[in-house]
N, C-alpha and C. Protein backbone atom coordinates (compact mmCIF):
# COMPACT_ATOMS: atom_id res chain seq x y z
N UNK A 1 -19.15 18.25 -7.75
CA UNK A 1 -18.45 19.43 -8.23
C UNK A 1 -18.29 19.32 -9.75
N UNK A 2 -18.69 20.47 -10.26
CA UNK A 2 -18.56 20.63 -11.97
C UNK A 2 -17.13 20.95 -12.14
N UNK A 3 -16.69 19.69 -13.27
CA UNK A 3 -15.43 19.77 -14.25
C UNK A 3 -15.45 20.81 -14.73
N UNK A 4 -14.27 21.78 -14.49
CA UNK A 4 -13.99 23.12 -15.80
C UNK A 4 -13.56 22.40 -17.38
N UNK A 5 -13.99 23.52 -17.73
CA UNK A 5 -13.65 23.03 -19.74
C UNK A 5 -12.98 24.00 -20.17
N UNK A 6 -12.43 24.22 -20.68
CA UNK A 6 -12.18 25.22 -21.91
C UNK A 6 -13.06 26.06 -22.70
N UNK A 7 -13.68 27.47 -22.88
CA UNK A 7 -14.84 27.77 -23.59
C UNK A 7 -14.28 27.48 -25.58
N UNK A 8 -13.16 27.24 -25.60
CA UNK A 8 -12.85 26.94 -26.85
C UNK A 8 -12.46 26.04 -27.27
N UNK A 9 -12.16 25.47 -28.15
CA UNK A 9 -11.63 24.00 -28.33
C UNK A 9 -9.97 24.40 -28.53
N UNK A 10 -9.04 23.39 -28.15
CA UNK A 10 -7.77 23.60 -28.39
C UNK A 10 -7.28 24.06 -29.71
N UNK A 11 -8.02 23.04 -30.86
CA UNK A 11 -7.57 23.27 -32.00
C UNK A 11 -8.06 24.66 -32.94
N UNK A 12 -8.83 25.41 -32.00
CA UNK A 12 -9.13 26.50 -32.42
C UNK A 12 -8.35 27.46 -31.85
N UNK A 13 -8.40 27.14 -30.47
CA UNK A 13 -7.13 28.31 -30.01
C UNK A 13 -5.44 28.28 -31.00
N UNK A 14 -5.20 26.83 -31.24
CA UNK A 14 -3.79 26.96 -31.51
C UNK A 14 -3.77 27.14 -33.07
N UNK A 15 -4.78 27.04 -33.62
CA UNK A 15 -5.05 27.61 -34.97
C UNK A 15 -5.30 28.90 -35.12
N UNK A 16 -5.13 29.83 -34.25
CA UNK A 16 -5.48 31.13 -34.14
C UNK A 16 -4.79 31.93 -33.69
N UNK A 17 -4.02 31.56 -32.53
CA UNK A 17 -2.95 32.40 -31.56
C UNK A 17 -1.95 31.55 -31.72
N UNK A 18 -0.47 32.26 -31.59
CA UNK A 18 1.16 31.80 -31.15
C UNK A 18 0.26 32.47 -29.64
N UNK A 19 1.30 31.38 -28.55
CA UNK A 19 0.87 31.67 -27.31
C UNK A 19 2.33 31.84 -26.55
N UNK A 20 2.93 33.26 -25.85
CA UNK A 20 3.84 33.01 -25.12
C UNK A 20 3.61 33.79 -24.26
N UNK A 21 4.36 32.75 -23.50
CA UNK A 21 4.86 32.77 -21.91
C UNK A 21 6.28 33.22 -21.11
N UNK A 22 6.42 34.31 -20.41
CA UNK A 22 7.64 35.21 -20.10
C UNK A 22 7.44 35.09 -18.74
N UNK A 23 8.60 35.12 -17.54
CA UNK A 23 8.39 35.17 -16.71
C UNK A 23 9.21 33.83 -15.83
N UNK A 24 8.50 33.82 -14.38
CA UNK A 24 8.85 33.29 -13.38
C UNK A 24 8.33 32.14 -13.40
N UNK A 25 8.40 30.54 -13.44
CA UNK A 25 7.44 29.71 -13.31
C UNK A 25 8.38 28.38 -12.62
N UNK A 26 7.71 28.19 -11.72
CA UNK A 26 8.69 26.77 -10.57
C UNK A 26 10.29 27.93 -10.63
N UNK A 27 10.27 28.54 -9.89
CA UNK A 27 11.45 29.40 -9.80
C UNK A 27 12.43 29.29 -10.75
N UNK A 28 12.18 28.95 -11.95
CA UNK A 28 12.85 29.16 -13.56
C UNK A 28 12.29 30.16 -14.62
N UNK A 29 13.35 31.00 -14.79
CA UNK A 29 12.74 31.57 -15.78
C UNK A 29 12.50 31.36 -16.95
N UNK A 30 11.03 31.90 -17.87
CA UNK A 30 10.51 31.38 -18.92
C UNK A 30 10.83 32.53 -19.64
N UNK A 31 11.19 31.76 -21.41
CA UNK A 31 10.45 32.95 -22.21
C UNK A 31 10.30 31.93 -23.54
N UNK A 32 8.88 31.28 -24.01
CA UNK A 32 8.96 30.09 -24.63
C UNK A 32 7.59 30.48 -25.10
N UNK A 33 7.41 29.87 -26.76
CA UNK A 33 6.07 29.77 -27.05
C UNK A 33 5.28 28.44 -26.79
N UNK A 34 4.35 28.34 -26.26
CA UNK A 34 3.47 27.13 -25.56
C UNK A 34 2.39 26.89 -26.59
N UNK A 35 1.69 25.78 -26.63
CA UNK A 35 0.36 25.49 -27.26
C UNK A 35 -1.08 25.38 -25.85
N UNK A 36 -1.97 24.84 -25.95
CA UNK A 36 -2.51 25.20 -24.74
C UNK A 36 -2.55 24.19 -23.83
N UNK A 37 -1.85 23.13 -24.25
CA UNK A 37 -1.30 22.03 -22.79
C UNK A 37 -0.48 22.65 -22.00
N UNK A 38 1.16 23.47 -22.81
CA UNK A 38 1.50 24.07 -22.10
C UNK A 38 1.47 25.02 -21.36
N UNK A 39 -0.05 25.88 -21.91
CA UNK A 39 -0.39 27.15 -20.70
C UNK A 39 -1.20 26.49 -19.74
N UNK A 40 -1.84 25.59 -19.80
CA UNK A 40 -2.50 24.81 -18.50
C UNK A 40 -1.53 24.31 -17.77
N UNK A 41 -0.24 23.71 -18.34
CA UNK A 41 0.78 23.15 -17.12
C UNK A 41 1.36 24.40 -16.58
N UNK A 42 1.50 25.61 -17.16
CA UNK A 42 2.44 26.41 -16.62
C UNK A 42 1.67 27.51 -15.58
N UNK A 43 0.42 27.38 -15.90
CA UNK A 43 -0.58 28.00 -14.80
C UNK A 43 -1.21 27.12 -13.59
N UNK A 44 -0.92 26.07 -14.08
CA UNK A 44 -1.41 24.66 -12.60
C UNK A 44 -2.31 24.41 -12.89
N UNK A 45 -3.20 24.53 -14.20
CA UNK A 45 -4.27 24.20 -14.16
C UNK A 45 -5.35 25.07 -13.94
N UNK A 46 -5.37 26.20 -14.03
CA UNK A 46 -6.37 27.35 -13.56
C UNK A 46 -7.27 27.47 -15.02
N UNK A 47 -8.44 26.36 -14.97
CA UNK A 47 -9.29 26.62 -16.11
C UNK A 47 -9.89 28.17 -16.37
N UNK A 48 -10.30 28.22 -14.69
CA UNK A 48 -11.47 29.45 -15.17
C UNK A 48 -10.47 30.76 -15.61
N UNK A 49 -9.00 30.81 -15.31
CA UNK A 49 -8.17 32.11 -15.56
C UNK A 49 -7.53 31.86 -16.80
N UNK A 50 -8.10 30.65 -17.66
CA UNK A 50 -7.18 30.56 -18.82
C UNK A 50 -8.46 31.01 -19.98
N UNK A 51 -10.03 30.30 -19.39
CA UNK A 51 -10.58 30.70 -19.92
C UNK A 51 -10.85 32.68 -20.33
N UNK A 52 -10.71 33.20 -19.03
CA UNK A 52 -10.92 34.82 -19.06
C UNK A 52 -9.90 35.45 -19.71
N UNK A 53 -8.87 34.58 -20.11
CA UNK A 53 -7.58 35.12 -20.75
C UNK A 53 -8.51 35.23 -22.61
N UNK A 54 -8.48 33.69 -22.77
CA UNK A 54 -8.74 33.47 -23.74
C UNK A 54 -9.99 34.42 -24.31
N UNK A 55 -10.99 34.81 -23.68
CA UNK A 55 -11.91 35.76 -24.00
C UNK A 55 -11.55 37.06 -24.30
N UNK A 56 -10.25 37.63 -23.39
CA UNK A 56 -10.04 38.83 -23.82
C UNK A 56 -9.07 38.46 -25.37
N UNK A 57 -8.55 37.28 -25.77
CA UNK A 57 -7.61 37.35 -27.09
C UNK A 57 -8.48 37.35 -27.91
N UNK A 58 -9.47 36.49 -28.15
CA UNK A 58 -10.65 36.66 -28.76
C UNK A 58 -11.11 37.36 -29.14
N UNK A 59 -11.22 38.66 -28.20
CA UNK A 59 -12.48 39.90 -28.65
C UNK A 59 -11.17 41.14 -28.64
N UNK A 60 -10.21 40.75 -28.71
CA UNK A 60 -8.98 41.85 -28.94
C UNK A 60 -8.84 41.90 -30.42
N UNK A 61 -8.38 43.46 -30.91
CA UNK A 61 -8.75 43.82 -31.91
C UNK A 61 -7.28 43.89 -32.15
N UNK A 62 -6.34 44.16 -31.89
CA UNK A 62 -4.99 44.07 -32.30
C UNK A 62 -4.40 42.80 -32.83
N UNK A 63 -3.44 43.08 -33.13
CA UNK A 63 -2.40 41.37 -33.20
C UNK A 63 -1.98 41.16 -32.30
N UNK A 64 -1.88 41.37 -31.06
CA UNK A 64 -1.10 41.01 -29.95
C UNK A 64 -2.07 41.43 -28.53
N UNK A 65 -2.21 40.46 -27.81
CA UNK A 65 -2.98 40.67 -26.81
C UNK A 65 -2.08 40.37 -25.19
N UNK A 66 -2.14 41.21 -24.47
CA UNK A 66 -0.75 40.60 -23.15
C UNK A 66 -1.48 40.99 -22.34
N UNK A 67 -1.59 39.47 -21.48
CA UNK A 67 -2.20 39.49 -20.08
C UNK A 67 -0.94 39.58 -19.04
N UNK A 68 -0.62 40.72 -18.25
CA UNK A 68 0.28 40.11 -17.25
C UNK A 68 -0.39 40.11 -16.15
N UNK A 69 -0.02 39.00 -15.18
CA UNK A 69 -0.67 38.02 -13.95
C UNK A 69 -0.43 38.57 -12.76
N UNK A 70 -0.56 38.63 -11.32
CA UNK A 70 0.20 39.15 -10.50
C UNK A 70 0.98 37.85 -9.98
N UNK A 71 1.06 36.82 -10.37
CA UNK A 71 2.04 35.91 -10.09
C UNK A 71 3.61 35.90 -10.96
N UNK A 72 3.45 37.32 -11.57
CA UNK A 72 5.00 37.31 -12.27
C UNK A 72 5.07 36.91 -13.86
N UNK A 73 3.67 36.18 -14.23
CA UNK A 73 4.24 35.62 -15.35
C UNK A 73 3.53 36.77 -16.59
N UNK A 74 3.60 36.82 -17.78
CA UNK A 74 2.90 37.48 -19.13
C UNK A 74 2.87 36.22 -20.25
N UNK A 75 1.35 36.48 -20.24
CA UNK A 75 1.08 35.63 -21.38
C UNK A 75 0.44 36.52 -22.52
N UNK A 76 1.05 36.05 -23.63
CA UNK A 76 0.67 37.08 -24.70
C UNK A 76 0.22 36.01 -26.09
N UNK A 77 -1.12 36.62 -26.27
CA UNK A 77 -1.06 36.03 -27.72
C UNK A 77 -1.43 36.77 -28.67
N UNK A 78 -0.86 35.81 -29.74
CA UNK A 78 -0.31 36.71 -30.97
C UNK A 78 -0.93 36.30 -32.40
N UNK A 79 -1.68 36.98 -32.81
CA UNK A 79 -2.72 36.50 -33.82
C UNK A 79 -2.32 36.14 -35.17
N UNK A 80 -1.99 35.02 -36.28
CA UNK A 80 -1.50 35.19 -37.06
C UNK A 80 -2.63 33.96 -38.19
């Protein structure tokens, strides 16, 4: 079985986006800015849904890009 990766490198994502996280997570509520260890812990690990996130912040033309999940949570990043 093939290891998931990241299609970006960390230090490019966190050099590029503030990343936050709002919402429901281990039945506590969040509202905290994360780097991208903390959106992999706070999603369980879901490479391939962090990657499809990350593609739409990428090719988003605004300053602010918000994915909300149907698991409750919104992750938004914020281009600066």
């Amino acid at each position: 079985m093939k290891k998931m990766t990241l299609n970006y490198s960390t230090r490019e994502i966190n050099s590029n986006f503030k990343i936050k996280v709002y919402g429901m997570v281990d039945g506590k509520k969040v509202n905290t800015l994360v780097g991208v260890s903390g959106l992999i812990r706070m999603l369980d690990g879901a490479i391939d849904l962090i990657n499809r996130l990350l593609d739409r912040a990428f090719c988003g033309m605004g300053d602010k890009v918000e994915c909300k999940l149907r698991r409750g949570i919104k992750v938004s990043f914020y281009t600066y």
